[in-house]
Protein backbone atom coordinates (compact mmCIF):
# COMPACT_ATOMS: atom_id res chain seq x y z
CA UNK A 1 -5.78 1.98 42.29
CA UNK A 2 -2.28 1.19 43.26
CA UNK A 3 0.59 0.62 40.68
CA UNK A 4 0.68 -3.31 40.32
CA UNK A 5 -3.48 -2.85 39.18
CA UNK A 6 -2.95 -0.13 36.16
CA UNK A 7 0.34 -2.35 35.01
CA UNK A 8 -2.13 -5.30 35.03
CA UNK A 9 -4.97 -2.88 33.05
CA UNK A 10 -1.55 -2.04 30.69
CA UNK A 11 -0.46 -5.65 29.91
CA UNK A 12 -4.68 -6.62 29.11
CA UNK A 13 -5.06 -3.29 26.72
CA UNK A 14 -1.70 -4.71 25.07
CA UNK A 15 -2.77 -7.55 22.77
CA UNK A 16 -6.48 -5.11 21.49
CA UNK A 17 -3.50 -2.65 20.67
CA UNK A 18 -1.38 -4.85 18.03
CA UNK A 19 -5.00 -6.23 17.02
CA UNK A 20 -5.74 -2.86 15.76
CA UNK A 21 -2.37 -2.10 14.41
CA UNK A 22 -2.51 -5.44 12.25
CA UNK A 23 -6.21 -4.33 11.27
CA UNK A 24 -5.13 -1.67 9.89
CA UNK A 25 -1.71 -2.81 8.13
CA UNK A 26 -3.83 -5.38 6.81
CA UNK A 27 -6.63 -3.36 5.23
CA UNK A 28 -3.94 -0.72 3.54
CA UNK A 29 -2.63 -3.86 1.62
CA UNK A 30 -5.64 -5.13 0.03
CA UNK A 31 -6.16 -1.77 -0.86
CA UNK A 32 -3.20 -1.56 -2.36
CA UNK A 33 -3.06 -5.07 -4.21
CA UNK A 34 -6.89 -3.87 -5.27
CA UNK A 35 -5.66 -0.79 -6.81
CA UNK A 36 -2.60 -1.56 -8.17
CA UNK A 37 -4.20 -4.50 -9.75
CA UNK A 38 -7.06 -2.69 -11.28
CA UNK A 39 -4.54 0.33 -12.94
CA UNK A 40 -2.57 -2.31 -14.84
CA UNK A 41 -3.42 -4.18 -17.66
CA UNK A 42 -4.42 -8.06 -17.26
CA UNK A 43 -1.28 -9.41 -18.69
CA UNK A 44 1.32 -8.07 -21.25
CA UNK A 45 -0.54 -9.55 -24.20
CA UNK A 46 -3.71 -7.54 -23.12
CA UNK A 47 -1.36 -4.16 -22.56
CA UNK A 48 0.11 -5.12 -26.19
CA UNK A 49 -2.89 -5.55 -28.11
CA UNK A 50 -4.37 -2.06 -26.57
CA UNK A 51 -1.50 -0.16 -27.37
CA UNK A 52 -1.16 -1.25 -30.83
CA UNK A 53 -4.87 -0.71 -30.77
CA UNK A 54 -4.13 2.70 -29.86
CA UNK A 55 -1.16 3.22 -32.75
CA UNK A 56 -3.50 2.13 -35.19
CA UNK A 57 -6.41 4.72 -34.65
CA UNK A 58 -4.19 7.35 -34.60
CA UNK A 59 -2.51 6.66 -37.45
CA UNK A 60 -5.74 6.28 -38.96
CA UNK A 61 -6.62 10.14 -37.73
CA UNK A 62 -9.42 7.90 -35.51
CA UNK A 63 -9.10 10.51 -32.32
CA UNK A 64 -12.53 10.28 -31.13
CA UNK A 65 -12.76 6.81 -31.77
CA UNK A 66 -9.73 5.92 -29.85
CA UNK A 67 -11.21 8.73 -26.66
CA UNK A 68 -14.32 6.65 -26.73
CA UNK A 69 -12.36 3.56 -26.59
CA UNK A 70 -10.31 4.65 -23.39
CA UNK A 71 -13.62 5.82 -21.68
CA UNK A 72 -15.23 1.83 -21.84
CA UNK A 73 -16.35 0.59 -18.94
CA UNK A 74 -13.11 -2.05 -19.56
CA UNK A 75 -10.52 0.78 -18.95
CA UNK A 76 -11.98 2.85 -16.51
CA UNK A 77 -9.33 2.12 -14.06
CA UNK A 78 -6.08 1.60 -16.17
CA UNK A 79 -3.88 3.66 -15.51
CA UNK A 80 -2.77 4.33 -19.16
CA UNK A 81 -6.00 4.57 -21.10
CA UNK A 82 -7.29 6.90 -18.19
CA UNK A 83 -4.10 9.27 -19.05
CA UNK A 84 -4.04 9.03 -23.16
CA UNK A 85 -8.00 10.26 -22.46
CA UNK A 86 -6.43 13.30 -20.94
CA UNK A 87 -4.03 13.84 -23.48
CA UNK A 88 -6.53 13.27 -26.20
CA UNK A 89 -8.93 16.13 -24.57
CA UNK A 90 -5.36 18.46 -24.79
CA UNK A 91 -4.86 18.26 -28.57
CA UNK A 92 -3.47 21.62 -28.65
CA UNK A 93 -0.58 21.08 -26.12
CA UNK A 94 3.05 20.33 -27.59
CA UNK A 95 4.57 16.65 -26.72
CA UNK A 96 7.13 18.17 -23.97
CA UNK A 97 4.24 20.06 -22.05
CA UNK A 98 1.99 16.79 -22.81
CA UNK A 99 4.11 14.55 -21.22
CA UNK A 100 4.91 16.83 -18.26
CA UNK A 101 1.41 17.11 -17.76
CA UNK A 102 0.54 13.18 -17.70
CA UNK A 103 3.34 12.41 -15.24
CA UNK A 104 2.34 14.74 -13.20
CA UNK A 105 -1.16 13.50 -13.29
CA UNK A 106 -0.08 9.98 -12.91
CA UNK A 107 1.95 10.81 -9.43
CA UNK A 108 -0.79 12.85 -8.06
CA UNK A 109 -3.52 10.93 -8.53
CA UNK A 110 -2.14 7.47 -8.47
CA UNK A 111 1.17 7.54 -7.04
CA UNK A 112 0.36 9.41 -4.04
CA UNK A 113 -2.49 7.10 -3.29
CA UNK A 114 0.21 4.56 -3.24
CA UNK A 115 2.44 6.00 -1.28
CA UNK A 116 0.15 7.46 1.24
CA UNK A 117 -0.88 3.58 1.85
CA UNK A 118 2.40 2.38 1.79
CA UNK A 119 3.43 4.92 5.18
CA UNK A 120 0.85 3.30 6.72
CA UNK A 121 1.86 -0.22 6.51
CA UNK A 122 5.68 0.95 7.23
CA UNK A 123 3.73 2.58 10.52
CA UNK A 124 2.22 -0.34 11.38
CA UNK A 125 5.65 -2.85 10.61
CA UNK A 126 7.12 -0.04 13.38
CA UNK A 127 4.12 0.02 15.75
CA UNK A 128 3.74 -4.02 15.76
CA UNK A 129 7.11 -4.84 17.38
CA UNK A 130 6.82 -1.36 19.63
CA UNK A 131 4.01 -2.65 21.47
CA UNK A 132 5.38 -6.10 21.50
CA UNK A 133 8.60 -4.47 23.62
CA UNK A 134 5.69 -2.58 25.83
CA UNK A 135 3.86 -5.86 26.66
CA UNK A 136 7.32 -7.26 27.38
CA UNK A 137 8.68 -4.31 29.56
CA UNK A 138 4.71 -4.75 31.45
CA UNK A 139 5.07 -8.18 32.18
CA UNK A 140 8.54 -7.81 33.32
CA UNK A 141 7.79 -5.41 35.68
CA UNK A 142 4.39 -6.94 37.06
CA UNK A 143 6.46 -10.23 37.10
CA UNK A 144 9.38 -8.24 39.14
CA UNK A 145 6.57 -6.33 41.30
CA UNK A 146 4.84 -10.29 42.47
CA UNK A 147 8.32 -11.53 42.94
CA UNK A 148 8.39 -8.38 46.09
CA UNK A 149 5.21 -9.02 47.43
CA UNK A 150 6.17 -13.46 47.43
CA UNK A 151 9.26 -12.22 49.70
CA UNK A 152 6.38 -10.59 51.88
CA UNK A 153 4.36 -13.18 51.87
CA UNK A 154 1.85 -11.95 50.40
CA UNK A 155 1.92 -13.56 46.25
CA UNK A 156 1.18 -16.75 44.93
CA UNK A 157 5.04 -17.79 42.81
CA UNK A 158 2.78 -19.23 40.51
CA UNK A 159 1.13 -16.15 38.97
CA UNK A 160 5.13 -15.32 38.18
CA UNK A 161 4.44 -17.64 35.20
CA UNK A 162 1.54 -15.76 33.52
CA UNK A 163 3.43 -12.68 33.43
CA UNK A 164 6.83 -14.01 31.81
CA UNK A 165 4.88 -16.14 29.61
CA UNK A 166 3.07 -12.92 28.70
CA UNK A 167 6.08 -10.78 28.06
CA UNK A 168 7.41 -13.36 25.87
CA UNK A 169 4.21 -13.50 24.21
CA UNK A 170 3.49 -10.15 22.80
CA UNK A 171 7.15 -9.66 21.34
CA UNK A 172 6.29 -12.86 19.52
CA UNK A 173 2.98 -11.18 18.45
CA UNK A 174 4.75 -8.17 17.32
CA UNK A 175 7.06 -10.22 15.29
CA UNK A 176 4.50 -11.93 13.64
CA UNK A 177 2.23 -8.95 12.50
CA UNK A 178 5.30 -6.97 11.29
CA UNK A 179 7.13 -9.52 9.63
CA UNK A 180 4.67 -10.20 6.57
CA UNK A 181 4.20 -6.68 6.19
CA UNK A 182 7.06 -6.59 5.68
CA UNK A 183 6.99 -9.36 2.71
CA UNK A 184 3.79 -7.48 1.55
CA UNK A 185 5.50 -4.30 1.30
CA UNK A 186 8.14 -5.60 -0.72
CA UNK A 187 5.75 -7.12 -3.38
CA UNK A 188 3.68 -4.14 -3.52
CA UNK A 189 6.70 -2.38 -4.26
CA UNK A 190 7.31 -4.42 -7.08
CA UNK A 191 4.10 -4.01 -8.58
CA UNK A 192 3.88 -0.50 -8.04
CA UNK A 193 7.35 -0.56 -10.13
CA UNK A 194 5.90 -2.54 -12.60
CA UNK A 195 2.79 -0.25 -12.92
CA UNK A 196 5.37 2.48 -13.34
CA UNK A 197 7.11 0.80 -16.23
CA UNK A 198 3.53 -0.06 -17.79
CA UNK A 199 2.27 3.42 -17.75
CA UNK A 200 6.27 4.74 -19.09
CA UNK A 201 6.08 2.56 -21.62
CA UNK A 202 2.46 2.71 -22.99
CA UNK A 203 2.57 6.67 -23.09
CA UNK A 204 6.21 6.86 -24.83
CA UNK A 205 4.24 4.87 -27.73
CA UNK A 206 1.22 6.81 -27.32
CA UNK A 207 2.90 10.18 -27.77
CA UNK A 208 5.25 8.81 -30.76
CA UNK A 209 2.01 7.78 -32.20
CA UNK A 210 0.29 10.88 -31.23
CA UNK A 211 3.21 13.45 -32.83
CA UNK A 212 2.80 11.21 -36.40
CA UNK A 213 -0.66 11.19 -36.03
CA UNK A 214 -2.69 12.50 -39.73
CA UNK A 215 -3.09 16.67 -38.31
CA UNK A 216 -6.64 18.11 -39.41
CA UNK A 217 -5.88 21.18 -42.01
């Protein structure tokens, strides 16, 4: 095989290569807009009416009532009836070593999940354009190599085309998985900030409620 044949066998394994990268960028997101979506509540009227929910059994002493609540089918995935269920199983823990041990909870099991996605996609937004450069430096040098052998007589100019058009090409591609990635990124950021402020929010009123809550004698 001489050196013009494996650049050729390089340029073709070029354009599966960002097809897999953008696969996989891809997939991560919907996980992530999947998962971020199911932690928070539907809208702020449906976070509101559970956590006054919430204030209301516990002022009411209703502990059990309000664990059986959090453990519906309905808020199996939220984010913050998932954690007051922990805290309600912990009734003997003080509100500092409470709340240490729900954010803690919270960054391990949810955050990290996040975050773990998240490197992937910024892998992929890095990879895209990478192999777009490769397929570009290929084609420039299988375009360069044809241009020698047409001074020998022995290339058709023509072909010359194919591989500038190609090196052009695959930057392009590059460009165009990495940058909405890079817009998805963003807006998963947000959300995952929002989630944040959802589950900071809901568990400051949870543990307010919980430290005024009726105590059995």
């Amino acid at each position: 095989m001489d050196i013009q044949t494996a650049i050729d066998i390089a340029n073709n394994s070029v354009y599966p290569a960002q097809a897999l990268v953008a696969l996989v960028g891809v997939y991560h997101v919907l996980v992530l807009f999947t998962r971020i979506g199911k932690k928070r509540f539907r809208n702020r009227s449906a976070a509101e009416a559970f956590f006054v929910q919430s204030e209301d059994a516990l002022a009411a002493g209703q502990v059990d009532e309000l664990a059986a609540t959090c453990d519906t089918p309905a808020y199996w995935h939220k984010a913050v009836p998932q954690l007051m269920q922990l805290a309600l199983a912990q009734p003997q823990l003080a509100a500092s070593a409470l709340r240490r041990l729900l954010a803690e909870r919270f960054e391990r099991d949810v955050l990290a999940d996040f975050d773990h996605r998240l490197s992937w996609i910024n892998t992929v937004v890095k990879t895209a354009p990478m192999l777009g450069l490769l397929g570009t430096v290929l084609g420039m040098i299988s375009a360069f190599g044809k241009i020698a052998q047409t001074q020998k007589g022995g290339s058709d100019p023509s072909l010359l085309a194919n591989d500038i058009s190609f090196a052009l090409i695959t930057t392009a591609v590059g460009l165009i998985i990495a940058i909405p990635l890079v817009v998805c990124q963003s807006a998963i950021n947000i959300r995952i900030s929002k989630l944040q402020d959802e589950v900071q929010q809901g568990l400051g009123r949870f543990l307010e409620a919980w430290d005024r809550r009726p105590k059995k004698p």
